[in-house]
N, C-alpha and C. Protein backbone atom coordinates (compact mmCIF):
# COMPACT_ATOMS: atom_id res chain seq x y z
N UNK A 1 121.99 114.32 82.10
CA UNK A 1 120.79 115.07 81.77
C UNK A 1 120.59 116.16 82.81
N UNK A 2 120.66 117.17 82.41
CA UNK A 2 120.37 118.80 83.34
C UNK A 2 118.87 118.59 83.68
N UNK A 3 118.62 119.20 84.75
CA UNK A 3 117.13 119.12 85.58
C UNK A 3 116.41 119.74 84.72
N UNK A 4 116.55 120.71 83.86
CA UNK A 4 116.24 121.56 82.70
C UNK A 4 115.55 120.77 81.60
N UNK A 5 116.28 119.89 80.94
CA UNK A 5 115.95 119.03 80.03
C UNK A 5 114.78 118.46 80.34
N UNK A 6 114.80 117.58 81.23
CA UNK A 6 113.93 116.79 82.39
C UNK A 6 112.87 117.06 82.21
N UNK A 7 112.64 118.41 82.79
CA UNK A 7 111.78 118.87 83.00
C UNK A 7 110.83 119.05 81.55
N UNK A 8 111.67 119.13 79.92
CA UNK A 8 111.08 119.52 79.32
C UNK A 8 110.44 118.52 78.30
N UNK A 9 111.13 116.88 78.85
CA UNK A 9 110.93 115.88 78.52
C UNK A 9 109.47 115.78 79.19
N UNK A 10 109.64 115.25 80.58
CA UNK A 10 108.58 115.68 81.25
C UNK A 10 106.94 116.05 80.79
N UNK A 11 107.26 117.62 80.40
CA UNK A 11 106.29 118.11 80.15
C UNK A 11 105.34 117.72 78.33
N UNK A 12 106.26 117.01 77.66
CA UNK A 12 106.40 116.58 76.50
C UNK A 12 105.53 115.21 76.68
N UNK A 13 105.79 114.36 77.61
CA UNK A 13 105.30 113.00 77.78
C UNK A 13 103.86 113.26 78.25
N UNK A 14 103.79 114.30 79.13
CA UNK A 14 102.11 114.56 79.48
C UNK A 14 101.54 114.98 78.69
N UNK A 15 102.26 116.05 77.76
CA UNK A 15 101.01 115.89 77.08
C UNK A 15 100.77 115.56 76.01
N UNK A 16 101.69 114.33 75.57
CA UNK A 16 101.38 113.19 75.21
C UNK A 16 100.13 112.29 75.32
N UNK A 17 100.81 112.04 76.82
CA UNK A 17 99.35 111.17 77.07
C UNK A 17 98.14 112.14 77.20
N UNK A 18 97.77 113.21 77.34
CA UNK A 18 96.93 113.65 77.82
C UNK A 18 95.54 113.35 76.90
N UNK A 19 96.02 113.20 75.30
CA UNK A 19 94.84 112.48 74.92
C UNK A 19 94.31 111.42 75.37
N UNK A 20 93.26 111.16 75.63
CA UNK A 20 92.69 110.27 75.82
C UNK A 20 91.94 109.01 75.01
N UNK A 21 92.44 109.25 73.70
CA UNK A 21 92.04 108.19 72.80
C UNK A 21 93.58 107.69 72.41
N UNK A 22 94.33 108.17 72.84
CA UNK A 22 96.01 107.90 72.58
C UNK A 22 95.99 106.64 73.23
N UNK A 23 95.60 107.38 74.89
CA UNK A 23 95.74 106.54 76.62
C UNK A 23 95.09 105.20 75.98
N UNK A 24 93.56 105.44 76.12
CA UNK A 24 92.59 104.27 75.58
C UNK A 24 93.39 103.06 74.24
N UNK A 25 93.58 103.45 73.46
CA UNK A 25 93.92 102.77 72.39
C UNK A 25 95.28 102.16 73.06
N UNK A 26 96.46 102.39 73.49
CA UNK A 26 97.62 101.85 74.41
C UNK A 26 97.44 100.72 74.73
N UNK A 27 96.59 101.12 76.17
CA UNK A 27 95.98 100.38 77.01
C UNK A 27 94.72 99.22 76.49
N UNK A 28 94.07 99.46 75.68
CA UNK A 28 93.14 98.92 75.35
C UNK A 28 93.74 97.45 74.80
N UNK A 29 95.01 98.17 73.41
CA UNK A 29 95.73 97.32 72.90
C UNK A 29 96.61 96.04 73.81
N UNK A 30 97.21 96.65 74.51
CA UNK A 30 98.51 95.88 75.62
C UNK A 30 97.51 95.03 76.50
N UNK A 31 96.51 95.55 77.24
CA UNK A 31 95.76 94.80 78.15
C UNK A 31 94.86 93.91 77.64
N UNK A 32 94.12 94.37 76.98
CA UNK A 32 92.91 93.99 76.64
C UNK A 32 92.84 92.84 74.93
N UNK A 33 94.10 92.88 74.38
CA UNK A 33 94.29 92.17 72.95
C UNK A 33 92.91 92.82 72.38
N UNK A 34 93.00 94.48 72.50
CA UNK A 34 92.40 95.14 71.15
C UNK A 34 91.00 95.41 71.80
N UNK A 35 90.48 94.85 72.42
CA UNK A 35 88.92 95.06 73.12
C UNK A 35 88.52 96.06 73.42
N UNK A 36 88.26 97.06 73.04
CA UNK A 36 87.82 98.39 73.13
C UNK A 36 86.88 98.14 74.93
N UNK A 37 87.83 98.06 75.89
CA UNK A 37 87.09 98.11 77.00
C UNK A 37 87.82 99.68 78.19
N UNK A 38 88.34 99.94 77.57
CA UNK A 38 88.91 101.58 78.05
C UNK A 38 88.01 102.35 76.97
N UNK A 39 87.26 103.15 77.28
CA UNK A 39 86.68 104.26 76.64
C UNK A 39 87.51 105.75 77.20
N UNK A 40 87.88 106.49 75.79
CA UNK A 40 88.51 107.70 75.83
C UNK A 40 87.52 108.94 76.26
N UNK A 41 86.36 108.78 76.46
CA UNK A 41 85.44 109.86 76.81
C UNK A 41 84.81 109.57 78.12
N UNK A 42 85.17 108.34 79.22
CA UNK A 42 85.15 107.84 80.57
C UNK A 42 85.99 107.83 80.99
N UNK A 43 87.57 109.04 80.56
CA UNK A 43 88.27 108.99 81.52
C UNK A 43 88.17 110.22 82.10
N UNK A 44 88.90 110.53 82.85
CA UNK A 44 89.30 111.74 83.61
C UNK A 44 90.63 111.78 83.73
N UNK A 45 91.11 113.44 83.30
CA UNK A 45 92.52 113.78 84.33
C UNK A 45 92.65 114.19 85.58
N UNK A 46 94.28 113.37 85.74
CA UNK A 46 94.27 113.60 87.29
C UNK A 46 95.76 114.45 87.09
N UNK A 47 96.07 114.72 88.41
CA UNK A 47 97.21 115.58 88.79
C UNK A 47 98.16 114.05 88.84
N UNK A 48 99.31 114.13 87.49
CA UNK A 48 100.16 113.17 87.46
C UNK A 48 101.80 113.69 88.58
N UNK A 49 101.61 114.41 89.23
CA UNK A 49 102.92 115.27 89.86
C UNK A 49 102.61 114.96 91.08
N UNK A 50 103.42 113.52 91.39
CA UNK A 50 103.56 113.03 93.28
C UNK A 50 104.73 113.48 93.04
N UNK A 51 105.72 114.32 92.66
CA UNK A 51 107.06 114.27 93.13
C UNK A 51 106.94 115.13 94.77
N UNK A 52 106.08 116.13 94.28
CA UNK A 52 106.23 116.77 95.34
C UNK A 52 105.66 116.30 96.87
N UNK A 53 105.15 115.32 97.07
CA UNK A 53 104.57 114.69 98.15
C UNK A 53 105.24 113.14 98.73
N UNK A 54 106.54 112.81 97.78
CA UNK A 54 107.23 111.60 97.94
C UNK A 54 108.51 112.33 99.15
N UNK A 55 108.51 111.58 99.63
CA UNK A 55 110.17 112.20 100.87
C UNK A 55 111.20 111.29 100.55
């Protein structure tokens, strides 16, 4: 896989998740067995890019 690709995978998966009723419903499902206890309008985005701060 070229760093190219990566990158465009990458950018594909964020904003993916970036919904937040996507995130919620996931999570809600896997953790919670369905319990609507993640609300999609109590989250916030964050800066998902530690690459640049990992050594």
């Amino acid at each position: 896989m070229t760093a190219k690709s990566k990158i465009k995978t990458d950018t594909v998966l964020k904003d993916f998740w970036r919904d937040n009723a996507r995130f919620a419903d996931l999570f809600n499902a896997a953790l919670f067995q369905g319990k609507q206890v993640i609300h999609p309008d109590e989250l916030e985005e964050l800066d998902t890019d530690f690459s640049s701060i990992l050594k």
